[in-house]
Protein backbone atom coordinates (compact mmCIF):
# COMPACT_ATOMS: atom_id res chain seq x y z
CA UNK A 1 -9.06 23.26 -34.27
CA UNK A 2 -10.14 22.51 -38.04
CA UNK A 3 -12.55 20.02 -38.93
CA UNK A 4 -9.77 18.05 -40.90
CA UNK A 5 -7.49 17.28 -37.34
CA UNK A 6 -10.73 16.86 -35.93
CA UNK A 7 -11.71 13.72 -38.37
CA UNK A 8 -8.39 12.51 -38.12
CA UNK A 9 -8.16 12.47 -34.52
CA UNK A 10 -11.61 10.44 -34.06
CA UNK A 11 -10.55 8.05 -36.74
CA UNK A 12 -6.77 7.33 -35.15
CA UNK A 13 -8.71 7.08 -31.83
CA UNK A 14 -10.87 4.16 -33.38
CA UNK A 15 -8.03 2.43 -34.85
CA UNK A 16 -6.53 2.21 -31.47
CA UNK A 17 -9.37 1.12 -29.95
CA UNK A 18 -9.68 -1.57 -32.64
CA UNK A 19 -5.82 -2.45 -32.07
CA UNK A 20 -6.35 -2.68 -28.30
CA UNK A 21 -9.23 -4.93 -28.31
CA UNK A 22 -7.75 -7.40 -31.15
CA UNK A 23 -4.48 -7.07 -28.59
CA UNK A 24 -6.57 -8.08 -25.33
CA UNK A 25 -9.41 -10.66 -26.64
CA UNK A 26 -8.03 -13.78 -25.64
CA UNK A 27 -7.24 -12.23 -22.07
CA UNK A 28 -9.41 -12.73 -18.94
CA UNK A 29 -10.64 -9.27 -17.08
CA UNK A 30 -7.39 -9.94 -14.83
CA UNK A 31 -5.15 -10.50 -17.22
CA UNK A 32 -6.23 -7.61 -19.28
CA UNK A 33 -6.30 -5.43 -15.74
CA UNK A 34 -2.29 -6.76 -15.19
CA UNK A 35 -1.36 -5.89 -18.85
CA UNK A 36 -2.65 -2.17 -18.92
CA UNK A 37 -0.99 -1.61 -15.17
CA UNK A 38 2.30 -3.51 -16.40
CA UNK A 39 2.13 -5.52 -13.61
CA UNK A 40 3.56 -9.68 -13.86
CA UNK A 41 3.70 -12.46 -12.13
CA UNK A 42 7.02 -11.67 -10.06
CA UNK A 43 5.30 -8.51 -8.37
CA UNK A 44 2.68 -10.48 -7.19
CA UNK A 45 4.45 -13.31 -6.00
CA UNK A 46 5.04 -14.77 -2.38
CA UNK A 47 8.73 -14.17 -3.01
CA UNK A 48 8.10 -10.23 -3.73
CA UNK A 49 6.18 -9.69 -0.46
CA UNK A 50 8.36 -11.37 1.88
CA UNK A 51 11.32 -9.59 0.58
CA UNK A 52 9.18 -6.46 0.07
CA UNK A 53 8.88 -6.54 4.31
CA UNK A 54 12.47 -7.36 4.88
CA UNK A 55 13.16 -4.98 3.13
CA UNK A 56 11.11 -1.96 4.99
CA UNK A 57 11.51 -3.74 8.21
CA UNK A 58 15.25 -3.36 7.24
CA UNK A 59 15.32 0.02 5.94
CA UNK A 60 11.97 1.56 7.60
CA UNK A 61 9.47 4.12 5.87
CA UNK A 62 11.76 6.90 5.79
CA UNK A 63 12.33 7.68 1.67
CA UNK A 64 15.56 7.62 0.67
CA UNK A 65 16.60 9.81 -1.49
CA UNK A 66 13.98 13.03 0.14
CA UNK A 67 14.09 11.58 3.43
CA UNK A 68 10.34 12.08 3.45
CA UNK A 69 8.88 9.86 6.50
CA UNK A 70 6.48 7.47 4.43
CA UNK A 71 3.23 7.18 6.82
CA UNK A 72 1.06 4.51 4.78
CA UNK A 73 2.47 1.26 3.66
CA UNK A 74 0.64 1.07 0.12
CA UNK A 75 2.64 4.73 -0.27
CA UNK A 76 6.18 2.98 0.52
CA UNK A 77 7.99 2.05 -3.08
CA UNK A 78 10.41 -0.46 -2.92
CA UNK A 79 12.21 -0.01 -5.74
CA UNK A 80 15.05 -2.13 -7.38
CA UNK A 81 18.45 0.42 -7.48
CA UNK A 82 19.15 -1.75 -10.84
CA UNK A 83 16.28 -2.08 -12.59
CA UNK A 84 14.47 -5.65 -13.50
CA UNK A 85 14.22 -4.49 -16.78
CA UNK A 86 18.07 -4.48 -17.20
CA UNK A 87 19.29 -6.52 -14.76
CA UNK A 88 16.68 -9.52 -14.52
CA UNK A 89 19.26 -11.60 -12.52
CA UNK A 90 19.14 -9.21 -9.36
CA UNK A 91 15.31 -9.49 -8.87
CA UNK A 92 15.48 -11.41 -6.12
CA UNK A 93 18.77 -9.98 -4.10
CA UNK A 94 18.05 -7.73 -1.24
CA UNK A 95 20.70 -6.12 -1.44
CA UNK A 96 19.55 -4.46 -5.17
CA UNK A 97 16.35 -3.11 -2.67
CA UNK A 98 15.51 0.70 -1.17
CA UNK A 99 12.80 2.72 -0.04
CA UNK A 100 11.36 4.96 -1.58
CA UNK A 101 8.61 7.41 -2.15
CA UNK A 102 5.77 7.09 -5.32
CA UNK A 103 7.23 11.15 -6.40
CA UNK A 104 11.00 9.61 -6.06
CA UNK A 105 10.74 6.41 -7.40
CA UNK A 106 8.86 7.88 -11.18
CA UNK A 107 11.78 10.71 -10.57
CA UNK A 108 14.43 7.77 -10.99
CA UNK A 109 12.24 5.36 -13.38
CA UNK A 110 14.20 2.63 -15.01
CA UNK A 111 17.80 4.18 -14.04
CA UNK A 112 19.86 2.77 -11.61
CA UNK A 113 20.39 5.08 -8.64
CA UNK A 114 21.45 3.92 -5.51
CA UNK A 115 20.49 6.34 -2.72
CA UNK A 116 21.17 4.29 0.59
């Protein structure tokens, strides 16, 4: 690599760096920590859990779309088959819920795949 990309590189890298901090200063550790993950209030929420456990109490551990057995619960996705991000209004309807596995569920991303 020349010295040129090099230089330009280390000085892109520093205006990000800049841009990130300006972006974050008024934030507490936490909220900083939630911002970078992507994570909001909704996914931490009472409301989630509860129908996070219906939902694998429903459904099981079993992924499914690979039918994979999921053996921890922190490994056990359960995803929205229409995504928040499009369809804010289903959030909270259990029937918009599955299980699925970490590899499956950043295989479907923000589509909307139903695989029950």
């Amino acid at each position: 690599m020349n010295t040129s990309k090099r230089v330009y590189r280390r000085e892109n890298a520093r205006r990000t760096k800049a841009a990130a901090v300006d972006k974050y200063k008024n934030m507490t550790d936490a909220q900083v920590a939630d911002a970078i993950r992507g994570f909001d209030k909704f996914m931490r929420s009472e409301e989630w859990f509860v129908l996070k456990a219906q939902t694998i109490a429903k459904y099981g551990c079993t992924c499914m779309a690979c039918k994979r057995k999921i053996g921890r619960w922190g490994d056990i996705n359960v995803d929205h088959i229409k995504p928040r991000k499009y369809w804010p209004e289903l959030q909270n309807d259990p029937d918009n819920l599955q299980i699925l596995c970490g590899t499956c569920n950043k295989k479907k991303g923000n589509t909307a795949a139903d695989y029950r």
